[in-house]
Protein backbone atom coordinates (compact mmCIF):
# COMPACT_ATOMS: atom_id res chain seq x y z
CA UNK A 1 148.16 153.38 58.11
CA UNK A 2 150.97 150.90 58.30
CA UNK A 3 150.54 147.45 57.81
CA UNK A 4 152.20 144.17 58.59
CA UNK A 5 151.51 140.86 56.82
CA UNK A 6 151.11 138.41 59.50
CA UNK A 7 151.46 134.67 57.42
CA UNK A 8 151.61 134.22 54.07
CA UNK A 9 150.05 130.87 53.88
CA UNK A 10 147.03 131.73 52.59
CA UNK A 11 146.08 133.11 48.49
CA UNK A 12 144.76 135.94 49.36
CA UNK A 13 147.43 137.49 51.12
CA UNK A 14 148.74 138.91 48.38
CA UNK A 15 145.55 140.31 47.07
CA UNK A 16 145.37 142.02 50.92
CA UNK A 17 148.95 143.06 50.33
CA UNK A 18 148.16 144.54 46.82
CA UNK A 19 144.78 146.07 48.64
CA UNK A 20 147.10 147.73 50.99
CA UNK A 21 149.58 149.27 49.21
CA UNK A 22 146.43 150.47 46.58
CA UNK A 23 144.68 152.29 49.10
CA UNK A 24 148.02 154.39 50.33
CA UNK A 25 148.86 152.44 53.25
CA UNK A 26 152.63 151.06 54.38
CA UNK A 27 153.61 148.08 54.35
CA UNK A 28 156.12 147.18 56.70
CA UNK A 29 156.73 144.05 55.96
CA UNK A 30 155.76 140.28 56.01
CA UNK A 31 156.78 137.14 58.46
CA UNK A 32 155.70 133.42 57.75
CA UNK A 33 156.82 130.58 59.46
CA UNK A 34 157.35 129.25 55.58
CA UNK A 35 160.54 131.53 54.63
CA UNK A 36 159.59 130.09 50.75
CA UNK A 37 155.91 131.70 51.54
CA UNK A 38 157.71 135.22 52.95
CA UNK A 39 160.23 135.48 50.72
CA UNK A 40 157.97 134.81 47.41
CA UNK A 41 155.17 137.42 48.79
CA UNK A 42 158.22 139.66 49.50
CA UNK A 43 159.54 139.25 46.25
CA UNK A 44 156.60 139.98 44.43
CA UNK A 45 155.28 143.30 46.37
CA UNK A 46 158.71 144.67 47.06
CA UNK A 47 158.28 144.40 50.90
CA UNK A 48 160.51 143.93 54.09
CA UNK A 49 160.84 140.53 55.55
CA UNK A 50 161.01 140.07 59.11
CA UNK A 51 163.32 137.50 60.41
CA UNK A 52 160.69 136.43 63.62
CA UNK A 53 156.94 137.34 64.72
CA UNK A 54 158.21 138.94 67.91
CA UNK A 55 160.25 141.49 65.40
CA UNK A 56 156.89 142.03 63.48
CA UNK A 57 155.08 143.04 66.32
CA UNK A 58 157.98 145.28 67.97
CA UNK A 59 157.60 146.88 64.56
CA UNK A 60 155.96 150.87 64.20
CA UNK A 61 153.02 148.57 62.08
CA UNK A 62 149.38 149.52 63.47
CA UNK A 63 147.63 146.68 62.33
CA UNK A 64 147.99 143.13 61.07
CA UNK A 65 146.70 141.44 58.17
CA UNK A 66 146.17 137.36 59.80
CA UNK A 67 146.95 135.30 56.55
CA UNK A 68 148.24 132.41 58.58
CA UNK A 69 147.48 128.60 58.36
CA UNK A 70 144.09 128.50 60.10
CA UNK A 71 144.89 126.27 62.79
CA UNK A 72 147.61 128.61 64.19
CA UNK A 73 145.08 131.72 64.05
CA UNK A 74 144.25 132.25 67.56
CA UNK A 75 147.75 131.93 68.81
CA UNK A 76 149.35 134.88 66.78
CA UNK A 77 146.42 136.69 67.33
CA UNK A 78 146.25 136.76 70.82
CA UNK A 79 149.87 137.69 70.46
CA UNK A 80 148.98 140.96 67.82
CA UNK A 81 146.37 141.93 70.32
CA UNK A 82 148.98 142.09 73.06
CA UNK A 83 150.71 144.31 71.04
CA UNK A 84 148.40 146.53 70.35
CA UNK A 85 147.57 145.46 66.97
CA UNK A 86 144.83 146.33 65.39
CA UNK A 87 143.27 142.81 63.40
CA UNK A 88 141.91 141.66 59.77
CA UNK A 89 142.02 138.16 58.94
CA UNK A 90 140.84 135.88 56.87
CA UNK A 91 138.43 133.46 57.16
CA UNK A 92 137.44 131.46 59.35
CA UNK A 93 138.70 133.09 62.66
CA UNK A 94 139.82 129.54 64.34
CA UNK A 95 139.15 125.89 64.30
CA UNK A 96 137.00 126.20 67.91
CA UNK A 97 135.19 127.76 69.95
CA UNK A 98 138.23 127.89 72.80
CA UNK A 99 140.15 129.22 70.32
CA UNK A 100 137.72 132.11 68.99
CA UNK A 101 136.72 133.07 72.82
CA UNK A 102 140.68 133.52 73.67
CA UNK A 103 141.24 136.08 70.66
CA UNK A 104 137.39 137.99 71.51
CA UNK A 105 138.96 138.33 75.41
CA UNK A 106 142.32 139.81 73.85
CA UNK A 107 141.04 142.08 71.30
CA UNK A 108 138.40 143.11 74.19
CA UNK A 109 141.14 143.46 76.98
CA UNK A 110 143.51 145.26 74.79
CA UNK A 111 140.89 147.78 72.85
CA UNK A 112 141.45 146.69 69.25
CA UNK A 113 139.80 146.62 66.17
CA UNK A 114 139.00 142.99 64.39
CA UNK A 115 137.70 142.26 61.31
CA UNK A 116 136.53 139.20 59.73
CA UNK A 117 136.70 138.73 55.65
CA UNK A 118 133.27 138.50 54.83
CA UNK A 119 132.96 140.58 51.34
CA UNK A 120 130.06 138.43 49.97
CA UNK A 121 128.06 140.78 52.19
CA UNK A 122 129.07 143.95 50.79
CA UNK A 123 127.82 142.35 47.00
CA UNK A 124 125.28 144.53 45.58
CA UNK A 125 122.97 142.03 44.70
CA UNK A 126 123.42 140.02 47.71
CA UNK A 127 122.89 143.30 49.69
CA UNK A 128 119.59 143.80 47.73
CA UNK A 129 118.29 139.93 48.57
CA UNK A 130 119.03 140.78 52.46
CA UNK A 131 116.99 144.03 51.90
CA UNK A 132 113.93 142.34 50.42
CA UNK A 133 114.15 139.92 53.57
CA UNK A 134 114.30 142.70 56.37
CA UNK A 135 111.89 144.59 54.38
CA UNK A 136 108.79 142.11 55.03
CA UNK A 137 108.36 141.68 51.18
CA UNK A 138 108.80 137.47 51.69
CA UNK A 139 107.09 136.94 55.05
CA UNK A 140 108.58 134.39 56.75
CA UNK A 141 111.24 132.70 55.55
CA UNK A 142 111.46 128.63 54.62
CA UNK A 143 114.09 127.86 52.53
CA UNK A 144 117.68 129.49 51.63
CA UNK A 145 120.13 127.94 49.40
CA UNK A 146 123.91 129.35 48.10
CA UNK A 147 125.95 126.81 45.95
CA UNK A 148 129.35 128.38 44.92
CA UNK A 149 132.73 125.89 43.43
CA UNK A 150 135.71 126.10 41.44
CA UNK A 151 137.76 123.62 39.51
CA UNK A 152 140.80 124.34 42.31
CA UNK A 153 141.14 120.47 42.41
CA UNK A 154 140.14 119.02 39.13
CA UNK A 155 142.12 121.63 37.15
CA UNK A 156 145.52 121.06 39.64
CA UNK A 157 145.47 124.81 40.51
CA UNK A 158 144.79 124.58 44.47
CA UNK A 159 148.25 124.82 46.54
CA UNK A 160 149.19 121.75 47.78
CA UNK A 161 148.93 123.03 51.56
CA UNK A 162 145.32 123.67 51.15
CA UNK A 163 144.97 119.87 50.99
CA UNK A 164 146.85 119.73 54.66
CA UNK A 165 144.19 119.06 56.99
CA UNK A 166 145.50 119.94 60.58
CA UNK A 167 146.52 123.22 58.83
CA UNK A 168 143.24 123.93 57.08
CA UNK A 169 141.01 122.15 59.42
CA UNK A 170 138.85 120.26 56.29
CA UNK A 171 138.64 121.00 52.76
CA UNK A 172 136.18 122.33 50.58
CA UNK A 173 133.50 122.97 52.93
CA UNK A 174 135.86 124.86 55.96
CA UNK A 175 137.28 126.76 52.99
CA UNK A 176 135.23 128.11 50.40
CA UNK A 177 131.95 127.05 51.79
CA UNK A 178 132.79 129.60 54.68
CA UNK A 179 131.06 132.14 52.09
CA UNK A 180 127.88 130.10 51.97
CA UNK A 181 127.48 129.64 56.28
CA UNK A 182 128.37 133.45 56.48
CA UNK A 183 125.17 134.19 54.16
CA UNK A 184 123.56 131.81 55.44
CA UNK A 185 124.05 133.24 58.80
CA UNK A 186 122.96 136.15 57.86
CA UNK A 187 119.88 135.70 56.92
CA UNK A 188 118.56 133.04 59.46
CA UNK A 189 121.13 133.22 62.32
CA UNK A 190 122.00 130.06 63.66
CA UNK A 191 120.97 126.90 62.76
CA UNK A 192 118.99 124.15 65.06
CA UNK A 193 120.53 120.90 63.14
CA UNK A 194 123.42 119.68 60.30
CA UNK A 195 123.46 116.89 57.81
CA UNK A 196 126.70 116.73 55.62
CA UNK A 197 127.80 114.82 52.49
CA UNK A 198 131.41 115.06 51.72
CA UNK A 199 132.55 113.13 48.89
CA UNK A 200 136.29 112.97 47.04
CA UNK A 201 135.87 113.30 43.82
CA UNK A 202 139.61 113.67 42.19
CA UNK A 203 141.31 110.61 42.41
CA UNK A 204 144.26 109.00 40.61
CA UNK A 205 144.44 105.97 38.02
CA UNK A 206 144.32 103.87 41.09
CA UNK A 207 141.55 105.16 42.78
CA UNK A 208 143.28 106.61 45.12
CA UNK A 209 142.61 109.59 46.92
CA UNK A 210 144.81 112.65 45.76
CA UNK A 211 145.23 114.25 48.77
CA UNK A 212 146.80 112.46 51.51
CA UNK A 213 144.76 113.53 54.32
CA UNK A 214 141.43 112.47 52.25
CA UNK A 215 139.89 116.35 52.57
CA UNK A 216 136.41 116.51 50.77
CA UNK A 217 136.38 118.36 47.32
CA UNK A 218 133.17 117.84 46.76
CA UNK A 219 130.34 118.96 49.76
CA UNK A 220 126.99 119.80 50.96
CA UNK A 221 125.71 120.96 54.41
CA UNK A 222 121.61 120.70 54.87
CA UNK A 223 120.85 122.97 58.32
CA UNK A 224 117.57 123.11 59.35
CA UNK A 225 116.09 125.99 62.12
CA UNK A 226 113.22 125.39 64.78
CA UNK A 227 111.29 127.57 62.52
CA UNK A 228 110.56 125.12 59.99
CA UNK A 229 113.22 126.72 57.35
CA UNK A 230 116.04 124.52 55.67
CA UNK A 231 119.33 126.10 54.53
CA UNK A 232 121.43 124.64 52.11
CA UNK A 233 125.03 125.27 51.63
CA UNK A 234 127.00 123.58 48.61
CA UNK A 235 130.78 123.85 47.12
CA UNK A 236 133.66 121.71 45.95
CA UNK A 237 136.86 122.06 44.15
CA UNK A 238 135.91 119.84 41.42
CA UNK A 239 133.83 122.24 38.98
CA UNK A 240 134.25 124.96 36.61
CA UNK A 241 132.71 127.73 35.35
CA UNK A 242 129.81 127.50 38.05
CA UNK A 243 128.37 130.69 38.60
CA UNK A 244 127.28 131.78 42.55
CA UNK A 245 123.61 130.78 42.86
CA UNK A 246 121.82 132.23 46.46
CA UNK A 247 118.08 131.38 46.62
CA UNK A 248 115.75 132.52 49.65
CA UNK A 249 112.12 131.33 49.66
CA UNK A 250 109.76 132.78 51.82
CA UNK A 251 105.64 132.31 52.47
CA UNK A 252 105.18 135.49 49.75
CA UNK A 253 107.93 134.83 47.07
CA UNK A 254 111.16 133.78 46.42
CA UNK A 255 114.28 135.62 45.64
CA UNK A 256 117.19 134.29 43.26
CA UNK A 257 120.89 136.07 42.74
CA UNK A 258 123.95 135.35 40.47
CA UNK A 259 125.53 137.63 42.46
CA UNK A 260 125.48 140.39 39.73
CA UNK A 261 121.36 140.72 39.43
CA UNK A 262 118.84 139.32 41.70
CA UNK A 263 114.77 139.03 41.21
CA UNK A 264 111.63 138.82 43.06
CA UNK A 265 108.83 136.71 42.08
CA UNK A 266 105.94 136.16 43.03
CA UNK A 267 104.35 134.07 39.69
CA UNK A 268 107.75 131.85 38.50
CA UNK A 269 106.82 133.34 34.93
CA UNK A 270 106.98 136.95 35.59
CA UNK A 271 110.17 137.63 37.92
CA UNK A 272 110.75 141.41 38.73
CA UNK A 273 114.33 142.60 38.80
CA UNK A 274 115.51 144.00 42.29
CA UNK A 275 117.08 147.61 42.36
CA UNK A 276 120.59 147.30 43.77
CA UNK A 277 121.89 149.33 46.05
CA UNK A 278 125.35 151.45 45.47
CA UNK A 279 128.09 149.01 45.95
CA UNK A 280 129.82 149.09 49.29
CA UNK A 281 134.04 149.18 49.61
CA UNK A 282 135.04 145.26 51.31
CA UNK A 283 135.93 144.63 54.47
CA UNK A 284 139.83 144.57 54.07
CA UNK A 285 139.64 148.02 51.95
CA UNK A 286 137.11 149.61 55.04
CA UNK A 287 139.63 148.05 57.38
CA UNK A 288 142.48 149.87 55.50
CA UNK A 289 140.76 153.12 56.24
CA UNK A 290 140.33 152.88 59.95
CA UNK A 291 136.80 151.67 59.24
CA UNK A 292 134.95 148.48 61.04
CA UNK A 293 132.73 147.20 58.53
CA UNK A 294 129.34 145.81 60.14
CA UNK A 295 128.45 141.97 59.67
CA UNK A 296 132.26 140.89 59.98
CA UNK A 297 132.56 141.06 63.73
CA UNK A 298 133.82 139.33 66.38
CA UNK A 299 130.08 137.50 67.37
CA UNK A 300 129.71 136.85 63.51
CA UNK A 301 133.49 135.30 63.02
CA UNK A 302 132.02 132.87 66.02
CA UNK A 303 129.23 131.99 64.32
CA UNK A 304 130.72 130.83 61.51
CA UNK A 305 133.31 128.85 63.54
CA UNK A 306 130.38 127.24 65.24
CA UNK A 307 128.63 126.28 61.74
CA UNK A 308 131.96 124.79 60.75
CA UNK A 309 131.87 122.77 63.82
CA UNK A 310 128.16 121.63 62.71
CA UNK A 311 129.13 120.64 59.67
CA UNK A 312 132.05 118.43 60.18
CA UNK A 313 130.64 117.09 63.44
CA UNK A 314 127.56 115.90 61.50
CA UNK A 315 130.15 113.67 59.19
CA UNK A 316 131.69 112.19 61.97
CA UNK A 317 128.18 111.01 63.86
């Protein structure tokens, strides 16, 4: 397959470059509106750079790789599904639901493939908690909870554009707290009700806040379902060396994952270790092959635009 990078704005476009160029695909080349961004992903791959998006697209590449700031998403994908494109990007898809509904009616009008970047669904011992819920073995399901940070923040490490808020759309929650809605998602669909906290914890000598648009760091979303069930959904850029942590709780037991074992118990004292199923290739490396990985579809990339939406919205009542 050949490849275009579409945007270099975001860190993991070079890890989808590297992915790429691992799994025997071309790279054509990469465009950013940021020529310090194309030129220093460029650089370090050994790629092409193309001089405009139109010349990307008029380019022999079969598919793009969307690394993009998020709030110009929708726009240069509608414009790679005009062209025939076929689509990966990152998450989220777009900062609303206009936006996601005019790249669904251009990937449907033009017959491409999209995928999302979901991989926390292709972990083995996430893969073995959704399992044990389809299975039966919990009954019905009351209470899920993921937490996952890093020190992006407190340790200085973040790029300074993932503080930029009309570019990123919000901070810690919009970003890595996508990972928590998408599980979340997926194992109790869509939620009935939000109820965010958003704090900033880095701040300088003066108290002030560190990044200029005042993006949280620090941030927890409580959902709740008509079921009765409450979901949980933590993160922040302010602490390190947290492990992942995904609980479910359900009327006949309660599962609990690191994200590299997971358990069943039934008695808190006597937890029984969950076989985990044979690890499945992620979504960019399935994408790579011509594959469309299920779970990081069009409907789901919606639903997690619409959970953002919850969130944040919740804040601002």
């Amino acid at each position: 397959m050949k490849v275009a990078i579409l945007g270099a704005w975001h860190v993991h476009a070079t890890d989808y470059t590297k992915a790429a160029l691992e799994n025997g695909c071309e790279v054509v080349g990469v465009w950013d509106e940021r020529e310090d961004f194309k030129h220093a992903l460029a650089q370090k791959h050994h790629i092409p750079e193309f001089e405009t998006v139109e010349d990307l697209l008029a380019s022999d590449c079969e598919a793009v790789i969307v690394c993009t700031a998020t709030n110009k998403h929708a726009d240069y994908m509608v414009m790679a599904a005009d062209a025939k494109k076929d689509i990966f990007t990152e998450k989220v898809l777009a900062l609303t639901v206009e936006d996601c509904l005019r790249v669904k009616d251009a990937v449907e009008k033009n017959g491409v493939r999209f995928v999302i970047s979901f991989p926390w669904k292709f972990n083995p011992a996430y893969l073995a908690l959704k399992n044990a819920v389809d299975s039966g073995k919990l009954g019905k399901i009351n209470y899920t909870r993921f937490r996952n940070c890093h020190s992006g923040s407190s340790a200085h490490w973040l790029p300074a554009h993932f503080y930029n808020k009309e570019e990123c759309g919000g901070g810690a929650m919009i970003d890595l707290g996508a990972h928590g809605m998408y599980l979340t998602h997926w194992i109790l669909g869509e939620p009935m009700s939000y109820s965010s906290t958003f704090t900033h914890f880095c701040r300088d000598e003066q108290d002030a806040v560190i990044n200029p648009d005042a993006i949280e760091d620090n941030a927890v979303t409580v959902m709740t379902y008509e079921s009765g069930a409450i979901a949980i959904n933590e993160t922040g850029f302010v602490t390190k060396g947290c492990k992942e942590t995904f609980e479910i709780g359900g009327e006949n037991g309660y599962l609990v994952s690191d994200g590299v074992t997971a358990t069943f118990a039934v008695n808190k004292f006597q937890p029984e270790s969950l076989e985990l199923p044979k690890a499945e290739e992620k979504p960019i490396v399935q994408f790579l092959k011509g594959k469309t990985p299920d779970g990081c579809g069009m409907d789901e990339a919606i639903a997690l635009t619409k959970m953002m939406i919850g969130a944040y919205s919740s804040i601002k009542k």
